[in-house]
Protein backbone atom coordinates (compact mmCIF):
# COMPACT_ATOMS: atom_id res chain seq x y z
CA UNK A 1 258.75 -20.21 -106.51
CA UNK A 2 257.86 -23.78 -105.45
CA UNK A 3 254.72 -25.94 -106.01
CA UNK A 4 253.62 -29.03 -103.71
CA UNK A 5 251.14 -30.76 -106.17
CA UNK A 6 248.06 -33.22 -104.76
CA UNK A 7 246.71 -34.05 -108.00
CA UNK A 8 243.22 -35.67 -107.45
CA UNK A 9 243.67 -36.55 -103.51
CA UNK A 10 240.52 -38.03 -101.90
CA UNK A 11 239.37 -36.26 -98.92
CA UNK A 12 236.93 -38.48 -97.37
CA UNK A 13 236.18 -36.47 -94.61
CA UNK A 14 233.90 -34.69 -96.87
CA UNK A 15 233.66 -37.40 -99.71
CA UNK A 16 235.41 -34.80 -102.64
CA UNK A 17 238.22 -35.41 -104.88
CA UNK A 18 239.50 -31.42 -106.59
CA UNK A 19 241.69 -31.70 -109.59
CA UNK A 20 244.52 -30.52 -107.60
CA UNK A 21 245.65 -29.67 -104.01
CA UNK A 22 248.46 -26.85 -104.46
CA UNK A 23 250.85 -25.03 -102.40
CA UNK A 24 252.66 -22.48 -103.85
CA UNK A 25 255.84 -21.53 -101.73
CA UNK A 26 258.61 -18.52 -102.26
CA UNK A 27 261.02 -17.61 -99.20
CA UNK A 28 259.28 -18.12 -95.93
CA UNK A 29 255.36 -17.18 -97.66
CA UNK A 30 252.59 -19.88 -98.85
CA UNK A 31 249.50 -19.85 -100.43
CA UNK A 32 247.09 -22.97 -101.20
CA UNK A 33 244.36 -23.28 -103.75
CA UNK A 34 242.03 -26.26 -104.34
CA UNK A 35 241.48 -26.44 -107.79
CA UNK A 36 238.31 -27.75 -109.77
CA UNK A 37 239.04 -27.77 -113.45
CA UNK A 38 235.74 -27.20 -114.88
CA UNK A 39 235.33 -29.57 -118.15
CA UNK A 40 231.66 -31.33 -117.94
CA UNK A 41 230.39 -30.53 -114.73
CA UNK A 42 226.80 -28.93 -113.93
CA UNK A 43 227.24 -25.64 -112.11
CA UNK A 44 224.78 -27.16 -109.54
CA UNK A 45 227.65 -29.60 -109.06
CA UNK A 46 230.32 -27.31 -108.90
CA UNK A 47 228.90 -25.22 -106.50
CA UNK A 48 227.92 -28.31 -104.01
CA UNK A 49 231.94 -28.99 -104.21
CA UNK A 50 232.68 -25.33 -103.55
CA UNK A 51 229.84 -25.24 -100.76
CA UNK A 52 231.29 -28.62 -99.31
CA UNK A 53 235.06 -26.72 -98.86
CA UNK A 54 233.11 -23.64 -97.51
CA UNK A 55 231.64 -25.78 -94.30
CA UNK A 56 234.36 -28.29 -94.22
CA UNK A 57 235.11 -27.48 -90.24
CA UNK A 58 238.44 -29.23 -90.42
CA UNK A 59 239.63 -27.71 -94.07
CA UNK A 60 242.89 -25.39 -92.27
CA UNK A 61 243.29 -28.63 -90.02
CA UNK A 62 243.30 -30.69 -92.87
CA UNK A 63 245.38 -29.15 -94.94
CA UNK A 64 247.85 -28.06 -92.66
CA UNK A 65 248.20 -31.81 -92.06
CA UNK A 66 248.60 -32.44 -95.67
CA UNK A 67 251.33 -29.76 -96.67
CA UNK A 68 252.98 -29.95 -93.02
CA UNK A 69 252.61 -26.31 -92.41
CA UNK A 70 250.04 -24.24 -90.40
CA UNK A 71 247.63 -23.32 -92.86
CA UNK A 72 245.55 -20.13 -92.01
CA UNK A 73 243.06 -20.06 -94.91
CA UNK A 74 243.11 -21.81 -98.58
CA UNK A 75 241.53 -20.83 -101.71
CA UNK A 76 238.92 -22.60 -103.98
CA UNK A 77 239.85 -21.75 -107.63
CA UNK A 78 238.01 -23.09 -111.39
CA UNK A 79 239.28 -22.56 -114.74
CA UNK A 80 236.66 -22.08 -117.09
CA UNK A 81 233.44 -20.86 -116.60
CA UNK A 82 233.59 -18.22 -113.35
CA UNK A 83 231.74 -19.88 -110.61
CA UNK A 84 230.45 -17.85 -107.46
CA UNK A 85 232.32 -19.05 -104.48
CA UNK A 86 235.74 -19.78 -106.45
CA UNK A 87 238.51 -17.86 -107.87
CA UNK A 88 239.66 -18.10 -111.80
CA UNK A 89 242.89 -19.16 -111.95
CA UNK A 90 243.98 -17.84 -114.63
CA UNK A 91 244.00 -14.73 -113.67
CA UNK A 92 244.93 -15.42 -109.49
CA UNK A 93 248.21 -16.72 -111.71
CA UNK A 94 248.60 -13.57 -113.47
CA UNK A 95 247.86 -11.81 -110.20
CA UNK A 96 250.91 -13.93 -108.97
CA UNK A 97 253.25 -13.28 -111.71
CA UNK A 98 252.87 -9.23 -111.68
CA UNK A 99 253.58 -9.43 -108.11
CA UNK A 100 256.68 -11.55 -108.82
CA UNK A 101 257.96 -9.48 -111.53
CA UNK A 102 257.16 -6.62 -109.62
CA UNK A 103 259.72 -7.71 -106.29
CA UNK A 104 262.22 -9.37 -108.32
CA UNK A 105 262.72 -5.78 -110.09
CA UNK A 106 262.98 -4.27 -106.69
CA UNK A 107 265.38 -6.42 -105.52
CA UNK A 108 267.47 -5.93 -108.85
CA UNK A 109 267.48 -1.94 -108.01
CA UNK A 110 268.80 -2.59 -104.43
């Protein structure tokens, strides 16, 4: 598996700045996240940034710009506190790495 990192990329179209921009790539398959690591921020604040993503019109355009590769939809993830609107990481990772381990021992049985 491969990771393109954006680590705190300015997108002034809609004035935010996430933690990190990711796409994570294996064979010919992507996914992207936008990740807010939640430290000091308000919920109220967390949940503008997640809201601002959410109506961002040109987000897939946007992004598909950025990673140079048609991007069909993107997630919004947190660590921390679980926020409505955004995925924990944590476990979208874990998620991620059962469904690795599960097809590399598939492909080992082959």
């Amino acid at each position: 598996m491969k990771a393109i990192v954006f680590r705190e990329y300015t997108i002034p179209e809609i004035g935010l700045r996430p933690d990190a921009i990711i796409m994570l790539q294996k064979g010919g398959e992507g996914m992207v996240l936008v990740l807010e690591i939640v430290c000091h921020e308000t919920e109220q604040y967390l949940a503008s940034k997640i809201h601002a993503w959410q109506q961002f019109e040109g987000a897939l355009d946007y992004l598909s710009n950025l990673f140079k590769f048609k991007i069909p939809h993107f997630l919004i993830c947190t660590t921390g506190e679980p926020i409505d609107g955004a995925v924990q990481f944590n476990q979208l990772i874990k998620e991620i790495k059962n469904e690795i381990d599960c097809t590399e021992k598939l492909q080992k049985k082959e």
